[in-house]
Protein backbone atom coordinates (compact mmCIF):
# COMPACT_ATOMS: atom_id res chain seq x y z
CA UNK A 1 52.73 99.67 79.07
CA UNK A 2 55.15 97.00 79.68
CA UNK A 3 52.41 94.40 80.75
CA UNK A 4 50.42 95.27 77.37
CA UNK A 5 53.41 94.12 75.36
CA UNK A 6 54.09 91.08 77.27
CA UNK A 7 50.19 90.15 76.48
CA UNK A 8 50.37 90.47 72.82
CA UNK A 9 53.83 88.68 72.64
CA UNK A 10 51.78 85.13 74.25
CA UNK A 11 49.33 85.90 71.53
CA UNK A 12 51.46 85.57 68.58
CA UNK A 13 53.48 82.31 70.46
CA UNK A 14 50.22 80.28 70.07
CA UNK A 15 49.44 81.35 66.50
CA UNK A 16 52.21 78.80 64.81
CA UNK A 17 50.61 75.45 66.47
CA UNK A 18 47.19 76.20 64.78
CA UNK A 19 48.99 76.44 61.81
CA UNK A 20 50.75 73.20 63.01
CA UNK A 21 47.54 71.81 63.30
CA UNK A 22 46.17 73.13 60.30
CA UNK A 23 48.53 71.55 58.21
CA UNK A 24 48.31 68.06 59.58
CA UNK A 25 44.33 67.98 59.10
CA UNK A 26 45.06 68.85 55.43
CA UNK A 27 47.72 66.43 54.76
CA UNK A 28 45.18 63.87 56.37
CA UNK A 29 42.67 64.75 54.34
CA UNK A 30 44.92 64.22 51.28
CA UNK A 31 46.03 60.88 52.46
CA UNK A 32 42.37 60.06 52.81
CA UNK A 33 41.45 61.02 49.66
CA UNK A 34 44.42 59.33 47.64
CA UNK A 35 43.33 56.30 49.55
CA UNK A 36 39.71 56.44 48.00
CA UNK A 37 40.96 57.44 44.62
CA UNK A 38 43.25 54.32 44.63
CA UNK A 39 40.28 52.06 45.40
CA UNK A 40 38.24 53.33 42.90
CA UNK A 41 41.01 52.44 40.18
CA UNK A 42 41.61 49.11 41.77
CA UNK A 43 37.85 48.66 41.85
CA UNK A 44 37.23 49.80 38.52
CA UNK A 45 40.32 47.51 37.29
CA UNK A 46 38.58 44.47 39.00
CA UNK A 47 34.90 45.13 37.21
CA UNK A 48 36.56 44.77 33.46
CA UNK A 49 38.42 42.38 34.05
CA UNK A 50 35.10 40.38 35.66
CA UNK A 51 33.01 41.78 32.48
CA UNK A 52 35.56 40.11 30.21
CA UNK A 53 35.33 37.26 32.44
CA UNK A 54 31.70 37.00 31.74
CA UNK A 55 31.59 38.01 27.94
CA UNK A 56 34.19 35.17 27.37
CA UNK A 57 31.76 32.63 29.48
CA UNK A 58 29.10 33.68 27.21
CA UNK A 59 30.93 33.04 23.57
CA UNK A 60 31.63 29.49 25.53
CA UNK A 61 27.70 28.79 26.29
CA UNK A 62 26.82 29.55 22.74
CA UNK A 63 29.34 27.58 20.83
CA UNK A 64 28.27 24.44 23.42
CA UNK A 65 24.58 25.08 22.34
CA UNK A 66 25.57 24.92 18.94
CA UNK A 67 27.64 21.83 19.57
CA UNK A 68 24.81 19.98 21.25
CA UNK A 69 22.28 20.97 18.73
CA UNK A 70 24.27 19.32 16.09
CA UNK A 71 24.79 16.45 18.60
CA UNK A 72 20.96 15.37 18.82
CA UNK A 73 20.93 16.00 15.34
CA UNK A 74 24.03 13.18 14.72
CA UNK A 75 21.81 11.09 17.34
CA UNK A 76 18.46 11.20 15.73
CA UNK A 77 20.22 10.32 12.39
CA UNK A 78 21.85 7.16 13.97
CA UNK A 79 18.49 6.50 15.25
CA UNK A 80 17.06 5.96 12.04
CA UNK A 81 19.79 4.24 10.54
CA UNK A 82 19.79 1.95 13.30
CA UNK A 83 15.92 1.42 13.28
CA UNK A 84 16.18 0.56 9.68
CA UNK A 85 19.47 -2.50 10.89
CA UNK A 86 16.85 -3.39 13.30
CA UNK A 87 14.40 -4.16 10.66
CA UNK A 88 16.52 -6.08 8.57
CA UNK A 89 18.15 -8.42 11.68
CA UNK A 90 14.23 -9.26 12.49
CA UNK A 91 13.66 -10.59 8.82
CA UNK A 92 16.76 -12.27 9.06
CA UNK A 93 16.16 -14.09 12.44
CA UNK A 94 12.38 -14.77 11.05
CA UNK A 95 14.05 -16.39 8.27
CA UNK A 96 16.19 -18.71 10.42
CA UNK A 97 13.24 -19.78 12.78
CA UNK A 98 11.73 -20.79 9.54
CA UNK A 99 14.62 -22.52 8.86
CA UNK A 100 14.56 -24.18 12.46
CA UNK A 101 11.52 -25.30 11.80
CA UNK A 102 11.79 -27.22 8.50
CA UNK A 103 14.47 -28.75 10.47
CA UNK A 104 12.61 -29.78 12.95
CA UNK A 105 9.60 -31.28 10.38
CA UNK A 106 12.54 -33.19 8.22
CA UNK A 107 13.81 -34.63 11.81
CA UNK A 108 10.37 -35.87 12.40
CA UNK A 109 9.92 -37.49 9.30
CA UNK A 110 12.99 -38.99 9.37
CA UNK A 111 12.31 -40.91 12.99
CA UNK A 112 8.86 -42.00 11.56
CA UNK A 113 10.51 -43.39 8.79
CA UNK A 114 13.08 -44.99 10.81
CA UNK A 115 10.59 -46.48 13.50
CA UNK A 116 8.32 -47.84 10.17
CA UNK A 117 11.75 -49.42 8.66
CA UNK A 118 12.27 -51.26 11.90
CA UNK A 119 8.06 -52.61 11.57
CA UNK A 120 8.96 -53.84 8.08
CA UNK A 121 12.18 -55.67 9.46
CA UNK A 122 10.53 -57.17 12.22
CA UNK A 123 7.76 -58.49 9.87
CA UNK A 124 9.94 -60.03 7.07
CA UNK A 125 12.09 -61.93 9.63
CA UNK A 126 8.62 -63.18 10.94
CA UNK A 127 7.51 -63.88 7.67
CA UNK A 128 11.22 -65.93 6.77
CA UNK A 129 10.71 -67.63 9.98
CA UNK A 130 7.58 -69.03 8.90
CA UNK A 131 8.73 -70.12 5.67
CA UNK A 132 11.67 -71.78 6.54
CA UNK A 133 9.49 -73.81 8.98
CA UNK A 134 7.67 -75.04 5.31
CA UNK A 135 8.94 -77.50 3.31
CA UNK A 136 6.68 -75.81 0.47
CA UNK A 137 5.82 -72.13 -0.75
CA UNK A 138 3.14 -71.62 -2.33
CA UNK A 139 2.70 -68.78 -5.22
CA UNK A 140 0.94 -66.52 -3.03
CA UNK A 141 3.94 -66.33 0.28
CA UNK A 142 6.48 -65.72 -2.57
CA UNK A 143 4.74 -62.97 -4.10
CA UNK A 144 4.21 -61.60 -0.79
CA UNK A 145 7.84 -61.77 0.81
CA UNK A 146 9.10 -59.97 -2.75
CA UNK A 147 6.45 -57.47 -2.51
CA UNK A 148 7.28 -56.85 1.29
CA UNK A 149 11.06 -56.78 -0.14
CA UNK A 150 10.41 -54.17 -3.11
CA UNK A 151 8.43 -51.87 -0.09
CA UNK A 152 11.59 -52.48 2.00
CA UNK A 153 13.88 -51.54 -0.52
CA UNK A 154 11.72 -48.28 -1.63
CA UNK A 155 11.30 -47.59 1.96
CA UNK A 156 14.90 -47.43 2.23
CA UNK A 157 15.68 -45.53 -1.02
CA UNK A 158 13.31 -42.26 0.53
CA UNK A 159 15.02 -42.74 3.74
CA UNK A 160 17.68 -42.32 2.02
CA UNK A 161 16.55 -39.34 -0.12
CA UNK A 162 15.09 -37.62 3.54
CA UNK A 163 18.65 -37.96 5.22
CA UNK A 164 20.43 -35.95 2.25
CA UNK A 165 17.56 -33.50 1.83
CA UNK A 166 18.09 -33.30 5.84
CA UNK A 167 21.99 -32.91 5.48
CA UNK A 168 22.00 -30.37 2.81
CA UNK A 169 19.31 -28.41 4.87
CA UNK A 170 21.80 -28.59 7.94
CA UNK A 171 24.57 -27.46 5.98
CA UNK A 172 22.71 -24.54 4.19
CA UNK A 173 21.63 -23.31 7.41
CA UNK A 174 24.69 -23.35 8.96
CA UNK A 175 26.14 -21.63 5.54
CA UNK A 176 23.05 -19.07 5.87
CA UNK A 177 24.15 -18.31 10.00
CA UNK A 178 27.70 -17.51 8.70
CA UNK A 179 26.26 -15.30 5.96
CA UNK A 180 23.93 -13.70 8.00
CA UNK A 181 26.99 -13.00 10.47
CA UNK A 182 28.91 -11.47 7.74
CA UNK A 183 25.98 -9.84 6.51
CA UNK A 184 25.39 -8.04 10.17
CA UNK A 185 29.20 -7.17 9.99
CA UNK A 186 29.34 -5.62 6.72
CA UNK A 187 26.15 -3.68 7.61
CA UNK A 188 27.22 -2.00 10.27
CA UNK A 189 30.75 -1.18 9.29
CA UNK A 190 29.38 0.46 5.73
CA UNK A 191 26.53 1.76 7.83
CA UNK A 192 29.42 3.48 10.10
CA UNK A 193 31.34 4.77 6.97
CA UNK A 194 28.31 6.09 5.72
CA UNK A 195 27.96 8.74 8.80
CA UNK A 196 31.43 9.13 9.36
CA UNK A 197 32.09 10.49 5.85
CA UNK A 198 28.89 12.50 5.38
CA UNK A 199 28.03 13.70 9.31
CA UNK A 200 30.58 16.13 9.38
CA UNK A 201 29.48 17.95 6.12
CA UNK A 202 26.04 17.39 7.13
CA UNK A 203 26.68 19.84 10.41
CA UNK A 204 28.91 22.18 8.25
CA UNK A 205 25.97 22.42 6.17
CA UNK A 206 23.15 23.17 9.21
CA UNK A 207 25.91 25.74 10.69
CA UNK A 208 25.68 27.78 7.84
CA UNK A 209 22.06 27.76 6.60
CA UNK A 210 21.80 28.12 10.49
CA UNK A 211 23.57 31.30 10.15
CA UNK A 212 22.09 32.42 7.28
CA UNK A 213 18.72 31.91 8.68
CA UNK A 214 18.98 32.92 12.09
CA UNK A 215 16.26 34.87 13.61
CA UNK A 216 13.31 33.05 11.79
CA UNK A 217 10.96 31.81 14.08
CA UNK A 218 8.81 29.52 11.61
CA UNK A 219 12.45 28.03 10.36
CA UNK A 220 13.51 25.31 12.91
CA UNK A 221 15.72 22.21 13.25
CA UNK A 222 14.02 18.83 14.09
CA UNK A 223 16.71 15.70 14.25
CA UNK A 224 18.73 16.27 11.11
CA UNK A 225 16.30 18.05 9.33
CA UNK A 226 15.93 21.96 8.36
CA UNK A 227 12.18 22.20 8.70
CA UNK A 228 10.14 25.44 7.14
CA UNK A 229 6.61 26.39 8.30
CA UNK A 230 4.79 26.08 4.45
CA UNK A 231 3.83 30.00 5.34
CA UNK A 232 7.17 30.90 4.95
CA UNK A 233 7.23 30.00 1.61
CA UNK A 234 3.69 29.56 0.07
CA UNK A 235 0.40 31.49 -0.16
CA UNK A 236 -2.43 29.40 1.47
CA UNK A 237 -3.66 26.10 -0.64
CA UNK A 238 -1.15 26.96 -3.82
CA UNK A 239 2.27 25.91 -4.43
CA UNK A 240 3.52 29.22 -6.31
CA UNK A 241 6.35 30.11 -3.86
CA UNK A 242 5.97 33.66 -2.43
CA UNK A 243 9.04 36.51 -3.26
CA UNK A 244 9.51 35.56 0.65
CA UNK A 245 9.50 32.04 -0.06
CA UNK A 246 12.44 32.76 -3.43
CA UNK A 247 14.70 34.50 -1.17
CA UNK A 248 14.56 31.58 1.91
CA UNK A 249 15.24 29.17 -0.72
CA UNK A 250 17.73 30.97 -2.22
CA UNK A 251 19.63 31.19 0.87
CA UNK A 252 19.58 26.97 1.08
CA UNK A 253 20.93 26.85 -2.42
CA UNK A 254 23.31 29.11 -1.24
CA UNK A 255 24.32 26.94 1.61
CA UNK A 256 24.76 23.97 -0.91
CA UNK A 257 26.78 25.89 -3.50
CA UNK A 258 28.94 26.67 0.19
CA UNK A 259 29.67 22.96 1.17
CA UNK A 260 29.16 21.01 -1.93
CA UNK A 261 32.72 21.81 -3.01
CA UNK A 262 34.38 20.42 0.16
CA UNK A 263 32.66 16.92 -0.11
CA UNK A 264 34.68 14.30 -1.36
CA UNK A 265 33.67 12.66 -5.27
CA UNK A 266 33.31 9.59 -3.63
CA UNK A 267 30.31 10.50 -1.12
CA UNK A 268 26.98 10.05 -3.19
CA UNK A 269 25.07 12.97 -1.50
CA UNK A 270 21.64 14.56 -2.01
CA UNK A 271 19.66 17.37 -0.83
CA UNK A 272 16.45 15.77 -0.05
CA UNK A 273 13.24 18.01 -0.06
CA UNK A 274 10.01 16.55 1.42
CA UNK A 275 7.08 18.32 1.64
CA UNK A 276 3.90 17.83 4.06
CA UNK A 277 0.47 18.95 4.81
CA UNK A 278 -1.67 19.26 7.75
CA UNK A 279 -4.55 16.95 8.02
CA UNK A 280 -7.70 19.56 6.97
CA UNK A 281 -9.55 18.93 3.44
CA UNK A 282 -9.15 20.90 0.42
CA UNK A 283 -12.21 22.65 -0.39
CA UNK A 284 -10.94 24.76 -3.47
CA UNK A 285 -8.16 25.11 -5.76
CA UNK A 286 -6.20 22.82 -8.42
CA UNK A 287 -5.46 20.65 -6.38
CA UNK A 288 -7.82 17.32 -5.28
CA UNK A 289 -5.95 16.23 -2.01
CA UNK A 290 -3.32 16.91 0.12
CA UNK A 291 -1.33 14.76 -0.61
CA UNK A 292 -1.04 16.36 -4.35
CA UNK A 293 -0.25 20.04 -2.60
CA UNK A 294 2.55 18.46 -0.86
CA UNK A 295 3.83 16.82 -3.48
CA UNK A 296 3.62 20.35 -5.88
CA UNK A 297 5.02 22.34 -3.15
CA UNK A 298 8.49 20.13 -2.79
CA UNK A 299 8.80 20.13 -7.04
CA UNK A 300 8.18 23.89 -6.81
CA UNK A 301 11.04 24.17 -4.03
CA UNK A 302 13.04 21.73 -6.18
CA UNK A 303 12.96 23.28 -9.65
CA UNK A 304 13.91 27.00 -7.90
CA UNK A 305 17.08 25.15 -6.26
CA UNK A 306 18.04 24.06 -9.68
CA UNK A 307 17.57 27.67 -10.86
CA UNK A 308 19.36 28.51 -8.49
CA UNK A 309 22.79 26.45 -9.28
CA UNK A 310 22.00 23.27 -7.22
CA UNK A 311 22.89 20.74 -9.56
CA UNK A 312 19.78 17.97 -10.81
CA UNK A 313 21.41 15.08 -9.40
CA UNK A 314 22.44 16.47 -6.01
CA UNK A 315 18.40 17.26 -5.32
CA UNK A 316 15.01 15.32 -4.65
CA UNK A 317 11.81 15.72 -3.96
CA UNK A 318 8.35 13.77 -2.34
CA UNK A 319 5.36 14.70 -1.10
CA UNK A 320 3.94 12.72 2.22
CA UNK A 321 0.29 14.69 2.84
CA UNK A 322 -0.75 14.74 6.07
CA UNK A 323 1.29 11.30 6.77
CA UNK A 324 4.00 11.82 9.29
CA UNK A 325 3.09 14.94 11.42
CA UNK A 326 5.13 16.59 13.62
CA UNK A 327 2.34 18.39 16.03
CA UNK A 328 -0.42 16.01 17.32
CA UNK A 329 -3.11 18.41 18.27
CA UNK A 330 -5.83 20.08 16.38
CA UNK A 331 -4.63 24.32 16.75
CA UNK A 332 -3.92 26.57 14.37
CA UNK A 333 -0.51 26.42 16.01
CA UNK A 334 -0.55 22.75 15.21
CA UNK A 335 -1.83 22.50 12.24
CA UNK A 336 0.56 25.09 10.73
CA UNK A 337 3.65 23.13 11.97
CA UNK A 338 2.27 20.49 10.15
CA UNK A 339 2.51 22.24 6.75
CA UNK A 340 5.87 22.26 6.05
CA UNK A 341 9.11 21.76 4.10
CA UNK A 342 11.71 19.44 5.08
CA UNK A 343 15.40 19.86 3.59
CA UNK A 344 17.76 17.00 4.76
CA UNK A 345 21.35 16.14 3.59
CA UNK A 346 21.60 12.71 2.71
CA UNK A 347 23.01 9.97 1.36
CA UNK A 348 21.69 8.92 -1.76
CA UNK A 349 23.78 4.97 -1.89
């Protein structure tokens, strides 16, 4: 009986270090799992603040899209102002070779006149020579010598007359090469003016009808121009805008009545409306040509402005045909970027 007893007792002494042991696996499997829990917060923490990150990167890459689209629209303006100096400086250095040239044909006929002067000389102190070695002229040496005297003399007078035409040629030239100077100057500083004062109401104006049209895929920008496909707004070969076509330009007028109060009296602007046509005959219709679709189409466009609230003398409107195409090929595709609208803020100086 005694060694039964002492076997249970060694029993019940091992029984507390399982539970020892017990207790430490569970308060490592605690640890553990706090552990993972905290990663996941720190993780999840980490992956907002990275989609914020990216959202903000985002908002940056559009608003630099927008500012470079505006950009090439500033450029291709400058372009054509500056294709339009370019025209004007070649007349004006035509002009002076011209100039340089009647120069050269007075210089000319100054040195021949000179060299035949010199002849005459030479020939009346021949002919005095002879005569004083005479004791007697006769009728016929006097005339002569005052005949050769009257050419001298008349000779002299148009030399005379060449040299100041010559002078007051020199001086008007050099007069004209100041004035052309000045002229360049003046050109180019009213020329910068011009854009400076209008460009930034220009892109105000393109942000918001870009806003207000965004989505349309037959509405584009081309330079500094709003451009609309002509199916936008028009039924094919007519010039009666479509209810689609009312509410598009509506929206423009809209944009107008927007900026039109922040521009300054002194800027002379106008909304320019140009229409176009693609380069395939008219077999049908009211109209005989192209050319007078294109033209109908921008008045239509420009009376609904009006209606609209764009004031009469802040609008225009011409019609180019099939001139001027944007699309080279022969497509459908082509052909229908080639009718269009054109709406471009302008100066009107």
């Amino acid at each position: 009986m005694a060694r039964t007893i002492r076997g249970r007792n060694n029993g019940l002494e091992i029984w507390p270090g399982y539970v020892d042991a017990l207790s430490t696996l569970l308060m490592v499997t605690i640890f553990v799992l706090l552990v993972f829990v905290l990663a996941e917060a720190f993780l999840s923490v980490a992956l907002s603040s990275r989609n914020k990150t990216i959202g903000a990167l985002r908002s940056e890459i559009a608003q630099l899209s927008q500012v470079l689209a505006l950009q090439k629209a500033k450029t291709a303006s400058l372009q054509d102002e500056l294709s339009s100096m370019a025209a004007l400086m070649k007349a004006t250095k035509t002009r002076e070779a011209a100039l340089m040239a009647a120069n050269s044909t007075l210089s000319s006929a100054n040195a021949a006149l000179n060299a035949k002067t010199a002849t005459l000389g030479a020939a009346v102190a021949a002919a005095g020579g002879k005569l004083a070695g005479q004791v007697k002229l006769n009728a016929q040496e006097i005339a002569t010598v005052s005949l050769l005297n009257q050419q001298i003399a008349a000779l002299r007078l148009q030399l005379a007359t060449i040299a100041a035409a010559l002078d007051a040629a020199q001086k008007k030239d050099q007069e004209e090469h100041v004035q052309i100077a000045d002229l360049g100057k003046q050109l180019n500083e009213a020329l910068a003016r011009k854009v400076q004062s209008l460009e930034q109401y220009r892109s105000e104006f393109f942000g918001v009808l870009r806003q207000a049209l965004a989505g349309q895929k037959d509405i584009k920008v081309v330079g500094d121009r709003f451009v609309f496909e002509s199916a936008v707004l028009f039924p094919s070969d007519s010039a009666q805008l479509s209810a689609t076509g009312k509410a598009e330009i509506a929206k423009v007028a809209q944009a107008i009545e927007t900026i039109a109060p922040k521009i300054p009296a002194k800027i002379n602007w106008v909304l320019s409306v140009t229409g176009y046509a693609d380069k395939e005959a008219i077999t049908g219709g009211p109209y005989k040509d192209n050319f007078d679709l294109s033209a109908a189409r921008a008045l239509s466009v420009l009376h609904l402005l009006i209606a609209d609230g764009v004031p009469k003398s802040r609008v225009v409107a011409a019609g180019f045909g099939a001139d001027h195409p944007i699309a080279s090929g022969d497509t459908p595709k082509d052909l229908a970027q080639n009718r269009r609208i054109e709406f471009r803020l302008t100066s009107a100086d």
